[in-house]
N, C-alpha and C. Protein backbone atom coordinates (compact mmCIF):
# COMPACT_ATOMS: atom_id res chain seq x y z
N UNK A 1 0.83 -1.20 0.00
CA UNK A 1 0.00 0.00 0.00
C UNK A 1 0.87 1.25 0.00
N UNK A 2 2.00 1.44 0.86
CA UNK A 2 2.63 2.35 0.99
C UNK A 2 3.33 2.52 0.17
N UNK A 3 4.03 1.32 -1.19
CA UNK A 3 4.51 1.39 -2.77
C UNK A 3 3.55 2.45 -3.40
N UNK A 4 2.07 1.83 -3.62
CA UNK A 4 1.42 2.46 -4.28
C UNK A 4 1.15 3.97 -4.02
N UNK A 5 1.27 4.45 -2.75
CA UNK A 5 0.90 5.31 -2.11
C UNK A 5 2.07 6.67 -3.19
N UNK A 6 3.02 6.15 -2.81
CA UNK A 6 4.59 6.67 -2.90
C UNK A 6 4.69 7.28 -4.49
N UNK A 7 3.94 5.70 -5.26
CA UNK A 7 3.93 6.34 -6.65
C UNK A 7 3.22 7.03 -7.13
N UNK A 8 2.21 7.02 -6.76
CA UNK A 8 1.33 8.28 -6.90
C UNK A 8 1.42 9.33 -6.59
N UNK A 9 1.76 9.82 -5.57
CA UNK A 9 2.94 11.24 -5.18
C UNK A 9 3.55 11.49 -6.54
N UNK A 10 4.84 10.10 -6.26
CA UNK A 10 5.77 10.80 -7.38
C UNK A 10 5.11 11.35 -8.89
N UNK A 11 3.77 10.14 -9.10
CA UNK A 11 3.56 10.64 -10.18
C UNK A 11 2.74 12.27 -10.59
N UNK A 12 1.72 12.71 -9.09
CA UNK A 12 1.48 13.65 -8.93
C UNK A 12 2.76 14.70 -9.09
N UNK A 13 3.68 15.01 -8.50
CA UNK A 13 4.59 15.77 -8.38
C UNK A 13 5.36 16.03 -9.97
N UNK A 14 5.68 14.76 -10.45
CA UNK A 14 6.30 14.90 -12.32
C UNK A 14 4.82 15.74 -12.98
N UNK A 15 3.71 15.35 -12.82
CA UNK A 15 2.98 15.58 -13.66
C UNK A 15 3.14 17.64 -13.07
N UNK A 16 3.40 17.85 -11.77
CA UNK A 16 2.99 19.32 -11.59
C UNK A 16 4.23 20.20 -12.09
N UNK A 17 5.33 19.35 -12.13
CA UNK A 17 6.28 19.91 -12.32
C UNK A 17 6.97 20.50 -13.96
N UNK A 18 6.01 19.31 -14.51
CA UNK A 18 6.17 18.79 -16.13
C UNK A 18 5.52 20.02 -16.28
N UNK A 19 4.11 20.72 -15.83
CA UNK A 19 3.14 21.54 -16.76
C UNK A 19 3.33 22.76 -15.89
N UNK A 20 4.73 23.38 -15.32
CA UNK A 20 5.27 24.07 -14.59
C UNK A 20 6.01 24.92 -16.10
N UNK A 21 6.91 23.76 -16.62
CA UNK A 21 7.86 23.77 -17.32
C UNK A 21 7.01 24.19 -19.01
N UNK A 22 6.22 23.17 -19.11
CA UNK A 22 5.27 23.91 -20.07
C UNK A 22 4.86 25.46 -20.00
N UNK A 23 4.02 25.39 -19.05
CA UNK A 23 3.83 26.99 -18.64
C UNK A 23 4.60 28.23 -19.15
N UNK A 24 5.90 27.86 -18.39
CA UNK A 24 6.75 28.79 -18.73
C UNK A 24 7.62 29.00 -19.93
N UNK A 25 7.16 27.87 -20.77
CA UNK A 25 7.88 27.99 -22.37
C UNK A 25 6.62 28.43 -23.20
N UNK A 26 5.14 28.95 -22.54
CA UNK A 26 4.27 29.40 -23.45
C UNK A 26 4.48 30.82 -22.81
N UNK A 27 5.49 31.31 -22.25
CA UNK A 27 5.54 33.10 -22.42
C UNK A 27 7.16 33.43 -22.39
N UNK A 28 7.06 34.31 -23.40
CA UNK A 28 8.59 34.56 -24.23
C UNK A 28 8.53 36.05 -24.06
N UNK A 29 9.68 36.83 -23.56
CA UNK A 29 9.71 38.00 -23.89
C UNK A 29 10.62 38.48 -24.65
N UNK A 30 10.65 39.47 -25.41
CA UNK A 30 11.46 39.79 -26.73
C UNK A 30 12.26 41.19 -26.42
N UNK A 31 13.15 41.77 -26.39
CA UNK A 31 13.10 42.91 -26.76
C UNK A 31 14.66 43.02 -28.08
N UNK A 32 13.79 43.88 -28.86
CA UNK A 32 13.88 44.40 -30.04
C UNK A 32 14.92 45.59 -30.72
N UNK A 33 15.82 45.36 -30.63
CA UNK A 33 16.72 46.72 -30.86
C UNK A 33 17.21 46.83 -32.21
N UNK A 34 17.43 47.59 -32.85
CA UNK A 34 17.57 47.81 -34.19
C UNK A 34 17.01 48.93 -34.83
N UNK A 35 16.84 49.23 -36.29
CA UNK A 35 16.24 50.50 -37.70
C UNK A 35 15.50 50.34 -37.82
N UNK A 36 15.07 50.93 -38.92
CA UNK A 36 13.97 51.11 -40.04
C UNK A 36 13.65 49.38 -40.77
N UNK A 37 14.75 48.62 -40.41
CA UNK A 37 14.42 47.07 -40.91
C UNK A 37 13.58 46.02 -39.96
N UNK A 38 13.63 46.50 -38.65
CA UNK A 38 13.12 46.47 -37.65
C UNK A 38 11.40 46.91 -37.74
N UNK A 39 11.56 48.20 -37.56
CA UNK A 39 10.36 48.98 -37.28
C UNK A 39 9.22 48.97 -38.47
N UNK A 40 9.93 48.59 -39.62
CA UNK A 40 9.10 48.63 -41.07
C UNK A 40 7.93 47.26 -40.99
N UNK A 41 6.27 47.51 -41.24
CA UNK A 41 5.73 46.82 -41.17
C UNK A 41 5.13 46.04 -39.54
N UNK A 42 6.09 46.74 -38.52
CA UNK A 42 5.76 46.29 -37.21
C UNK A 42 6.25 45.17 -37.06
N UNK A 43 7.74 44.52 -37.25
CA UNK A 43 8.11 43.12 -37.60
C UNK A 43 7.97 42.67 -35.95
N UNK A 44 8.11 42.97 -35.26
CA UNK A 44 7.72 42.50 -33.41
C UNK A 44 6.54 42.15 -33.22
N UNK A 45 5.56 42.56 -34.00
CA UNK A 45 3.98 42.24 -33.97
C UNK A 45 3.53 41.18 -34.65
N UNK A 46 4.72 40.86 -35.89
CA UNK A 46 4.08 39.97 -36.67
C UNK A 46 5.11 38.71 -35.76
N UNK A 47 6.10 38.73 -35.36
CA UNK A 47 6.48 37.81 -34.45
C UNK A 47 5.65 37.32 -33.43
N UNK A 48 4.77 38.11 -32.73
CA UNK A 48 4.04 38.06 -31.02
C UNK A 48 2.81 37.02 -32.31
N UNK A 49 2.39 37.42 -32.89
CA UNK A 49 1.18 37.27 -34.07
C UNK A 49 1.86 35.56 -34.52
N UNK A 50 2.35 35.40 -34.87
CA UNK A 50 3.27 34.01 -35.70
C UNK A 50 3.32 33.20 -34.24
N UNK A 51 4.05 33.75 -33.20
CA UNK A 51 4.49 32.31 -32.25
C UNK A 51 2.54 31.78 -31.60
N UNK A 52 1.86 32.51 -31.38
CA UNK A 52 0.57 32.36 -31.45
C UNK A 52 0.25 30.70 -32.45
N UNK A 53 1.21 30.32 -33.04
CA UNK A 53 0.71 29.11 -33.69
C UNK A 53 1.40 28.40 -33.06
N UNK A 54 2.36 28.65 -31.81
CA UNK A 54 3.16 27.66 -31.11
C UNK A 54 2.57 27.56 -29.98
N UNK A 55 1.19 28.11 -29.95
CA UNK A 55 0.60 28.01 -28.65
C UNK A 55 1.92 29.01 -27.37
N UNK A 56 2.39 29.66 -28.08
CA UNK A 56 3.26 30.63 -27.00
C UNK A 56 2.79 32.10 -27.18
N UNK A 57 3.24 32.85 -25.85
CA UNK A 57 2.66 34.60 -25.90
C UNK A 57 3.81 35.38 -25.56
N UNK A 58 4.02 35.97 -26.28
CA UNK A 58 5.18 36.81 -26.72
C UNK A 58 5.09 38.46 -26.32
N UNK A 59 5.40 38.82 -25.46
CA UNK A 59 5.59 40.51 -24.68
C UNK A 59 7.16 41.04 -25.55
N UNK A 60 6.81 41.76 -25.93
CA UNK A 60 7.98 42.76 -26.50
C UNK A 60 7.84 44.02 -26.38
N UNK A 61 9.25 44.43 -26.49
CA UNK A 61 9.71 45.85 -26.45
C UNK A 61 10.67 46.29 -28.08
N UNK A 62 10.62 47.27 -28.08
CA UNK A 62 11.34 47.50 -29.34
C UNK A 62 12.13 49.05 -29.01
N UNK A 63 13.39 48.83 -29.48
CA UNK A 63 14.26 50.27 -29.84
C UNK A 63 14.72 50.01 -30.92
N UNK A 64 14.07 51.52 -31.55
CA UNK A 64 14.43 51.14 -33.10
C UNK A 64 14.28 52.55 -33.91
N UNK A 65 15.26 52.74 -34.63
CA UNK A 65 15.59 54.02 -34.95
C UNK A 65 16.25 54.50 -36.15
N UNK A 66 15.80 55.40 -37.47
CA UNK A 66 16.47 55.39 -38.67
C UNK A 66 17.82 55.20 -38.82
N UNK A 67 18.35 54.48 -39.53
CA UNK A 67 19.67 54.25 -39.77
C UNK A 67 20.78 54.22 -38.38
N UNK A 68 20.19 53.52 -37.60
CA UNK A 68 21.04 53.14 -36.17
C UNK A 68 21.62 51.93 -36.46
N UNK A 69 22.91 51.99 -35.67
CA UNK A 69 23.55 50.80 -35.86
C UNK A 69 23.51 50.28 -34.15
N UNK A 70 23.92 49.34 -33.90
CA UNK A 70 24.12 48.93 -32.35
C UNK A 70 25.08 49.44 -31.47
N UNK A 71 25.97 50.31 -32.04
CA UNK A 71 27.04 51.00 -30.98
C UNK A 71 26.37 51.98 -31.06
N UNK A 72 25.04 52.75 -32.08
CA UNK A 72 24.37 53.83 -31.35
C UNK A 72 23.44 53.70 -29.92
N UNK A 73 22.84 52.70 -30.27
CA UNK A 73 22.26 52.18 -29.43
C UNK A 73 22.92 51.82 -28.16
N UNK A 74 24.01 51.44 -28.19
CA UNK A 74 25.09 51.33 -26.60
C UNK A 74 24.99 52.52 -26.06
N UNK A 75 25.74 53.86 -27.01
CA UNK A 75 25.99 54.57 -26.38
C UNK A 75 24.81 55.20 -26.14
N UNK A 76 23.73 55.46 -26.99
CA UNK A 76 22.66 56.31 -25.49
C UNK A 76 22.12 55.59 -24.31
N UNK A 77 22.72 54.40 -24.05
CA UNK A 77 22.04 53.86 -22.78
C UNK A 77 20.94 53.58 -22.43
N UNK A 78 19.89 53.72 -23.14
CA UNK A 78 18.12 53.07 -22.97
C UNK A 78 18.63 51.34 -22.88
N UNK A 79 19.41 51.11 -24.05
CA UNK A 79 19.18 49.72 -23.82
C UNK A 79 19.23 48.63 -22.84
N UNK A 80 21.06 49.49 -22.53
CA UNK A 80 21.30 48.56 -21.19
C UNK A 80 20.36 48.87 -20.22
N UNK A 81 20.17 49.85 -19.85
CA UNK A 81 18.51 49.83 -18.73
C UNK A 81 17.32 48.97 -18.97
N UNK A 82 16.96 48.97 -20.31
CA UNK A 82 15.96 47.64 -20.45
C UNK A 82 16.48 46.46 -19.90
N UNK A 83 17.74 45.99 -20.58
CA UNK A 83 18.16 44.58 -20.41
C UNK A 83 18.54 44.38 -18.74
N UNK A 84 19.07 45.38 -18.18
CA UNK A 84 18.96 45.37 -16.82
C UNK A 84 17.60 45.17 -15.82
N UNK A 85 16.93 45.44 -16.68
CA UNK A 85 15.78 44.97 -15.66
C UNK A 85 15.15 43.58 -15.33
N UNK A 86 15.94 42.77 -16.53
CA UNK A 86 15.94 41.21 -16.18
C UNK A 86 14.99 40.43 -16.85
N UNK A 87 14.15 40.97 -17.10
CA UNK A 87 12.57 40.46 -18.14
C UNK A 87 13.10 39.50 -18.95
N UNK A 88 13.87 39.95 -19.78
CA UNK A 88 14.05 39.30 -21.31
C UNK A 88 14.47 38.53 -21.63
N UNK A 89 13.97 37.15 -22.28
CA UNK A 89 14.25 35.91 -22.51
C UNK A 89 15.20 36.30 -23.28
N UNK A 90 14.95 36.92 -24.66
CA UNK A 90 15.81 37.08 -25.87
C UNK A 90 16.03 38.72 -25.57
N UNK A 91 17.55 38.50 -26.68
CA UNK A 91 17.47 40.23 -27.01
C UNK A 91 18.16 40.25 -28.40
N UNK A 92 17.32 40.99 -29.62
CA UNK A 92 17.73 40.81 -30.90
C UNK A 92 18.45 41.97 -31.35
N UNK A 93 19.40 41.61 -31.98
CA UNK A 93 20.36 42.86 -32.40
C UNK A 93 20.16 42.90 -33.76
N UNK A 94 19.81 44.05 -34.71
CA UNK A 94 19.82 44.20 -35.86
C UNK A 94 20.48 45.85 -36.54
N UNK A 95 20.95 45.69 -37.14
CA UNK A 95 21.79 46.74 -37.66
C UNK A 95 21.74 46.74 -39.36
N UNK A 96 22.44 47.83 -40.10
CA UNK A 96 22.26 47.82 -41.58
C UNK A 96 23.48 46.46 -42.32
N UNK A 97 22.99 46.09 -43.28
CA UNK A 97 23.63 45.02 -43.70
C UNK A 97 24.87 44.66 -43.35
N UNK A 98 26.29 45.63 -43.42
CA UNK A 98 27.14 45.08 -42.56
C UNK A 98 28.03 43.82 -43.26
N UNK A 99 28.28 44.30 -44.44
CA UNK A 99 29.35 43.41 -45.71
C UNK A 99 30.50 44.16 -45.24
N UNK A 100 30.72 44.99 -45.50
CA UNK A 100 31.93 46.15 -45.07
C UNK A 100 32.63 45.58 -43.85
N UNK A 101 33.85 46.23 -43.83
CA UNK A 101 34.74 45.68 -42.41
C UNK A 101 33.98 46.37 -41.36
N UNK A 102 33.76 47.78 -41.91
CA UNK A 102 33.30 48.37 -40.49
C UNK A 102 32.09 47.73 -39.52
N UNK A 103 31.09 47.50 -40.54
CA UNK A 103 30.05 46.90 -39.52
C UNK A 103 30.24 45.47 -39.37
N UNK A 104 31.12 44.97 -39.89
CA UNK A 104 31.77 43.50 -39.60
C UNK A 104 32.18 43.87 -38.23
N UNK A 105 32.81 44.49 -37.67
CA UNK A 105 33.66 45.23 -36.31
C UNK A 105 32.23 45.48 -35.09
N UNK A 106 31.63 46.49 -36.06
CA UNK A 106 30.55 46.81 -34.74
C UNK A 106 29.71 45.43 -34.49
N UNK A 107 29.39 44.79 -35.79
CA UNK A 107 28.75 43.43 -35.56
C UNK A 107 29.38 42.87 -34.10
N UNK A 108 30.55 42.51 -34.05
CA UNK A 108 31.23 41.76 -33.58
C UNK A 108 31.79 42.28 -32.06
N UNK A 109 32.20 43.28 -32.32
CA UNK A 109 33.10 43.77 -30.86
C UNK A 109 32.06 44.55 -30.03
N UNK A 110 30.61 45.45 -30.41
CA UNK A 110 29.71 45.74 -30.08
C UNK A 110 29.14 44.85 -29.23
N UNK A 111 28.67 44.33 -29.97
CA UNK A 111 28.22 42.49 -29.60
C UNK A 111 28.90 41.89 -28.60
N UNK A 112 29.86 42.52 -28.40
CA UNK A 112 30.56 41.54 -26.99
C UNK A 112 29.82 42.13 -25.85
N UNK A 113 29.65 43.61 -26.01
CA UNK A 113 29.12 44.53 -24.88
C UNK A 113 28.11 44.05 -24.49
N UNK A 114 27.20 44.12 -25.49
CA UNK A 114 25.61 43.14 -25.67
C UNK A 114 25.48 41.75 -25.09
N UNK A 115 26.59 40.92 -25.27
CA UNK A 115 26.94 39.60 -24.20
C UNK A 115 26.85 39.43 -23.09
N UNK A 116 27.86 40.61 -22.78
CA UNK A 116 28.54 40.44 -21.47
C UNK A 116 27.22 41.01 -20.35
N UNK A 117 26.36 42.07 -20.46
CA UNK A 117 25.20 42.25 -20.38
C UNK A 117 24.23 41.15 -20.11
N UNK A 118 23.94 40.58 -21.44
CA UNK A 118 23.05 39.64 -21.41
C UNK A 118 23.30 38.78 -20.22
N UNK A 119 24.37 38.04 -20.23
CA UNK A 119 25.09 36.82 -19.48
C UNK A 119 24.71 37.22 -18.24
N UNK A 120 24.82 38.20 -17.90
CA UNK A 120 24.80 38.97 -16.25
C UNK A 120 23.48 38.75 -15.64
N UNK A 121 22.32 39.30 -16.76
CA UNK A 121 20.68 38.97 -16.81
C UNK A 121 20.28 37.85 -17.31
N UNK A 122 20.94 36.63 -17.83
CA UNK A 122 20.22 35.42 -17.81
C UNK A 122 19.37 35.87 -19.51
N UNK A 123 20.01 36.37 -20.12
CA UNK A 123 19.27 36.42 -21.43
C UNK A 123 19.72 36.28 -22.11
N UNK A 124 19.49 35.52 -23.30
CA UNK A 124 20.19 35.39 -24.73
C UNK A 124 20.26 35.98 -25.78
N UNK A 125 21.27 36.02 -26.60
CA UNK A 125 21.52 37.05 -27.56
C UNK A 125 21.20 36.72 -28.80
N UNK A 126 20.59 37.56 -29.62
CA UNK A 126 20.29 36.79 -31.14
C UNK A 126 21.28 37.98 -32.47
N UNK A 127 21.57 37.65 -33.04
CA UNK A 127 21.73 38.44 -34.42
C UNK A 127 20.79 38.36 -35.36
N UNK A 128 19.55 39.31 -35.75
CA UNK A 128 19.07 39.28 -36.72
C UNK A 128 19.62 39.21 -38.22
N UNK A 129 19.76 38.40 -38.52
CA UNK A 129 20.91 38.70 -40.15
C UNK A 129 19.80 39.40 -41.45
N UNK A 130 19.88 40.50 -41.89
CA UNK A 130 19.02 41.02 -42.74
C UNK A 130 19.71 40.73 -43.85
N UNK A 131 19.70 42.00 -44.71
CA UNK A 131 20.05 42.09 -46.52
C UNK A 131 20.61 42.92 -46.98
N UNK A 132 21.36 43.08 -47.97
CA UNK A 132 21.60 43.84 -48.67
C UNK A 132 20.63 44.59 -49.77
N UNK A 133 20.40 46.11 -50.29
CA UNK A 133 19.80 46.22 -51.11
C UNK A 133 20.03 45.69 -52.32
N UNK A 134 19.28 45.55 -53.03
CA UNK A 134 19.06 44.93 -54.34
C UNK A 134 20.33 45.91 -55.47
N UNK A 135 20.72 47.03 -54.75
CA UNK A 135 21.82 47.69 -55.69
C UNK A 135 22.75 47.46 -55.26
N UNK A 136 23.17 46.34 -54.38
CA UNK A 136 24.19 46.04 -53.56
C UNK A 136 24.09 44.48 -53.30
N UNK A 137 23.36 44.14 -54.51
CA UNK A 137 23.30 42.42 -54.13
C UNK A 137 24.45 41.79 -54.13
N UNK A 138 25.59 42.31 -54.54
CA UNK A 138 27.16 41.77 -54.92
C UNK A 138 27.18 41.50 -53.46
N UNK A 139 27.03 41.92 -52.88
CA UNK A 139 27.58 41.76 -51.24
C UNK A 139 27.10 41.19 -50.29
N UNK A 140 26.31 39.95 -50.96
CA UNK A 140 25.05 39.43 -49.99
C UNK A 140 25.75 38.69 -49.43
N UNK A 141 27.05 37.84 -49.82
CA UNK A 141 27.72 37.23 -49.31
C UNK A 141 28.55 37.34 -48.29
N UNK A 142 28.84 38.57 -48.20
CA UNK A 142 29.82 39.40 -47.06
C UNK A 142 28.51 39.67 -45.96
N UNK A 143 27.68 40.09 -45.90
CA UNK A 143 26.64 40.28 -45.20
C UNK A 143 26.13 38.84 -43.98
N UNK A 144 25.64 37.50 -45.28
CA UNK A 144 26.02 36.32 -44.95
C UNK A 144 27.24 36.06 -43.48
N UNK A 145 28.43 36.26 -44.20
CA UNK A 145 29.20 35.55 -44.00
C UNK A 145 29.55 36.72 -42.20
N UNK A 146 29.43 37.52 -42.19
CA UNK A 146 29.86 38.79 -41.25
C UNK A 146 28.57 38.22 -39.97
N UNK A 147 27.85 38.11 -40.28
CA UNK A 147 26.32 37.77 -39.27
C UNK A 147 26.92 36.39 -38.71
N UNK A 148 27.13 35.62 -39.40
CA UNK A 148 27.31 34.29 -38.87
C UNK A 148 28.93 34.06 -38.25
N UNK A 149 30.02 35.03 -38.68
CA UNK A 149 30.62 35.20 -37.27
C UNK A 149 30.53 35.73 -36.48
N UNK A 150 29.60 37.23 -35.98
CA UNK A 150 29.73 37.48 -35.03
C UNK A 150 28.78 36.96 -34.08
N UNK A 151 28.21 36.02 -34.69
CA UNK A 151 26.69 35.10 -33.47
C UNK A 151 27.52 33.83 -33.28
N UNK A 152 28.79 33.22 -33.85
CA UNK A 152 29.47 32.38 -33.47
C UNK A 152 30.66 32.87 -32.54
N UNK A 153 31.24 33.80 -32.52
CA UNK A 153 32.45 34.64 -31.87
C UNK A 153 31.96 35.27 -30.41
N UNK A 154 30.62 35.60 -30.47
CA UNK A 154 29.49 35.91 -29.48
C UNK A 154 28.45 34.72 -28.49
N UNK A 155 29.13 33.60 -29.54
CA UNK A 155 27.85 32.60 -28.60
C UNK A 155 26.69 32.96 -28.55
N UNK A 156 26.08 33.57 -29.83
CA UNK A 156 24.42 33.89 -29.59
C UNK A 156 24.08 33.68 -30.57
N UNK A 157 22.74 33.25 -30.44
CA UNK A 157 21.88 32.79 -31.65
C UNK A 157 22.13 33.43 -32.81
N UNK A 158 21.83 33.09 -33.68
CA UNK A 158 21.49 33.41 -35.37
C UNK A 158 20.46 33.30 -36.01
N UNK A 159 19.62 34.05 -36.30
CA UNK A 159 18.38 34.10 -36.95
C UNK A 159 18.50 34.56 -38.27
N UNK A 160 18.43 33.06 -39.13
CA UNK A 160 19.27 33.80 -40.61
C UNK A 160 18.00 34.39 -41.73
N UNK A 161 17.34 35.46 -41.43
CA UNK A 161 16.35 36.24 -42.17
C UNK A 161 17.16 36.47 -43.41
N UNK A 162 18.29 36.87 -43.58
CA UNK A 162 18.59 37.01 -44.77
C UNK A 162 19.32 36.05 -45.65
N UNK A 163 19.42 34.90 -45.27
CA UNK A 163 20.37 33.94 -45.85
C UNK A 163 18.89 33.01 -46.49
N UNK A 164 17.53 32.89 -45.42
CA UNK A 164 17.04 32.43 -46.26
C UNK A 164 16.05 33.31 -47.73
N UNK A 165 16.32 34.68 -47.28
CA UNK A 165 15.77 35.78 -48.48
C UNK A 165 16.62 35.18 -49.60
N UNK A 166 17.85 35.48 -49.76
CA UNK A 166 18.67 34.69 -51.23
C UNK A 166 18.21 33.62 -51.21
N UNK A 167 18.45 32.60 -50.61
CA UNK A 167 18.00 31.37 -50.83
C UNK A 167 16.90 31.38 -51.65
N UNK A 168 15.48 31.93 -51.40
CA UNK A 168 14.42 32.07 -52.10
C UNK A 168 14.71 33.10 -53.65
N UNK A 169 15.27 34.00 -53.52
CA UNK A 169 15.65 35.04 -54.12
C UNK A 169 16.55 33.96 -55.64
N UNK A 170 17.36 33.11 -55.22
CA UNK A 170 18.35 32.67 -55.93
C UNK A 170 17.55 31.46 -56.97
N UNK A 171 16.52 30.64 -55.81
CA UNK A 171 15.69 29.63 -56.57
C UNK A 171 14.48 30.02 -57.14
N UNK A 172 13.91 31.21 -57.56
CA UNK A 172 12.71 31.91 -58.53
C UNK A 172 13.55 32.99 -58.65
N UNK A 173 14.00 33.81 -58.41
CA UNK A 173 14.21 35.08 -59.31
C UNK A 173 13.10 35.96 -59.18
N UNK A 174 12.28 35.70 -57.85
CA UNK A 174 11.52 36.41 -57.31
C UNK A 174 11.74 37.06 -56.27
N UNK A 175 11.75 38.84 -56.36
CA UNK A 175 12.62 39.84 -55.59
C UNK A 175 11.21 40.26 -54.52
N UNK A 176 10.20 39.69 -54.45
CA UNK A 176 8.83 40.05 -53.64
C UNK A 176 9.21 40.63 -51.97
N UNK A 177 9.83 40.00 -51.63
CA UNK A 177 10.59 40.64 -50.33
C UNK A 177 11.14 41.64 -50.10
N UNK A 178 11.69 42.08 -51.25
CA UNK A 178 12.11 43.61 -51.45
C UNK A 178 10.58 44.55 -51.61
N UNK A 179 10.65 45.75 -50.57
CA UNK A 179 9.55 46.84 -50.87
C UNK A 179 10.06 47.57 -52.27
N UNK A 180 9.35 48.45 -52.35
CA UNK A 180 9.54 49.70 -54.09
C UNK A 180 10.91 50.09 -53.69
N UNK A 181 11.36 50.36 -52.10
CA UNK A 181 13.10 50.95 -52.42
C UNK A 181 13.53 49.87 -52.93
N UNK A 182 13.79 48.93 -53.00
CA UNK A 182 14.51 47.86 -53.14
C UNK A 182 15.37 47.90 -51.94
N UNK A 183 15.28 47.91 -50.97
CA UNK A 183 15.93 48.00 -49.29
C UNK A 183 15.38 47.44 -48.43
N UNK A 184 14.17 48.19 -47.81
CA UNK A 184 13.32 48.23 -46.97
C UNK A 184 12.43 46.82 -47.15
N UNK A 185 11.49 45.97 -46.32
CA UNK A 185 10.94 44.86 -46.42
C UNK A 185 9.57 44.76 -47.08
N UNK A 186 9.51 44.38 -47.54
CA UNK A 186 7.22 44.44 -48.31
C UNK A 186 6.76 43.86 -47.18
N UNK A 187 5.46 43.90 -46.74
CA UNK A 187 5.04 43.20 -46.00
C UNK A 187 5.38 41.71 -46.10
N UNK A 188 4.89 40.86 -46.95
CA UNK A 188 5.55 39.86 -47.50
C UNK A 188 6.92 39.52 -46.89
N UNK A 189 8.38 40.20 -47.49
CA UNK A 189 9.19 40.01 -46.51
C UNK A 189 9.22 40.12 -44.96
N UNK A 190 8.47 41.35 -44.56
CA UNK A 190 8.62 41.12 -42.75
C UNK A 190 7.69 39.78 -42.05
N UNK A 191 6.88 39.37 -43.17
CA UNK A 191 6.20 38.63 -43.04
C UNK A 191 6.89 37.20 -42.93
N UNK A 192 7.75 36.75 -43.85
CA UNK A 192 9.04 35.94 -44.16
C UNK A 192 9.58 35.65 -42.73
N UNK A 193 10.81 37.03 -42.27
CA UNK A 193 11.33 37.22 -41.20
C UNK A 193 10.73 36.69 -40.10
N UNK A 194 9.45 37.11 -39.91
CA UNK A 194 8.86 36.87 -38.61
C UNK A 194 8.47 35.11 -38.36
N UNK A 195 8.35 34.57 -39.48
CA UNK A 195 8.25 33.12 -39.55
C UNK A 195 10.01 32.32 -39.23
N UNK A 196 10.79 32.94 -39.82
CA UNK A 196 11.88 32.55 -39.67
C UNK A 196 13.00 32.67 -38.51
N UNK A 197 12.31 34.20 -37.69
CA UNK A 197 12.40 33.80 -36.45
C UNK A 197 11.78 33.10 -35.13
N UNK A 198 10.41 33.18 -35.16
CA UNK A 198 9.78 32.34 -34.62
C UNK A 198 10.25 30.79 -34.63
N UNK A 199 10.40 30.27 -35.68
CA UNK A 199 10.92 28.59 -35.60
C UNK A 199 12.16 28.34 -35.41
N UNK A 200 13.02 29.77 -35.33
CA UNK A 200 14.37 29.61 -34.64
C UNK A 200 14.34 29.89 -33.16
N UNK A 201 13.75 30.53 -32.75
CA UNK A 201 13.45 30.79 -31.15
C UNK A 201 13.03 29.71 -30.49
N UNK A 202 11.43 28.97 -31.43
CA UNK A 202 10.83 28.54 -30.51
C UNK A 202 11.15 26.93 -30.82
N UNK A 203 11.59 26.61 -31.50
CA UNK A 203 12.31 25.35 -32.33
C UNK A 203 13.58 24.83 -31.66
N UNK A 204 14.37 25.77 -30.93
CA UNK A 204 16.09 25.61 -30.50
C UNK A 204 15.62 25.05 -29.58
């Protein structure tokens, strides 16, 4: 009697503990730092909107600002005050394409700042990898290749939004992801993005 007794506990206790653990993987908080690649279309909304099919609920914040790169964002200090307050599961870094050495550098050595931060608050770091404009497609590769070292050199996620844009881009010859600048995202593309980070977040 006292076997049976015992396992039933235990099994009470796995079962409370199991849908403890559930619980807390159906609420994700985001916050959002980055441009106009960011802010275009509300891409944080269509994320909170998308994980909704993972049965998860998604609270975000967003800093996001024309043509900012992430060492702007260091230096006025809003950010680290967000991330200091401990909330944030994730924290996404997005900046302008970043083929060039220079934003190869801020990618990367910026990004350490953004780490060392995170690590302190128990939050993880993502690199949004965007695109090059369409008058600058020569360089999609440097763009590519610059994102995916500094989320390996950084130990933080990679959310490859723009690796799978070529990908699609390369197999139709369909530029639909590009808005009228040829820069900026169509709905369609932020639409893309937001799927492609969602199943990297909620998928890992």
């Amino acid at each position: 009697m006292r076997k049976i007794t015992m396992l039933v506990l235990l099994f009470a206790v796995t079962i409370c503990f199991g849908q403890s653990n559930i619980d807390q993987k159906k609420k994700v908080s985001i916050l959002f730092i980055g441009n106009s690649l960011t802010y275009y279309n509300n891409l944080p909304e269509l994320v909170k909107q998308n994980a909704k099919e993972y049965g998860v609920r998604v609270n975000y914040d967003m800093v996001a600002k024309p043509n900012y790169a992430i060492v702007d964002h260091w230096a006025e200090g809003k950010v680290q005050k967000l991330i200091s307050k401990g909330k944030y599961d994730y924290v996404i870094l997005q900046q302008g394409p970043s083929s060039q050495n220079e934003g190869r550098q801020m990618l990367i050595e910026s990004g350490k700042d953004y780490k060392r931060l995170c690590e302190e608050y128990n939050t993880q770091l993502c690199y949004y990898m965007v695109w090059p404009s369409r008058t600058y497609y020569h360089t999609y590769n440097g763009v590519i290749k610059n994102h995916k070292d500094a989320a390996t050199i950084n130990e933080a996620i990679l959310l490859p939004v723009g690796e799978v844009w070529k990908d699609y881009f390369d197999r139709t010859n369909d530029f639909q992801y590009y808005g009228p600048d040829g820069f900026h995202p169509s709905l369609a593309g932020s639409k893309r993005a937001s799927k492609v980070i969602v199943k990297r977040l909620l998928e890992n």
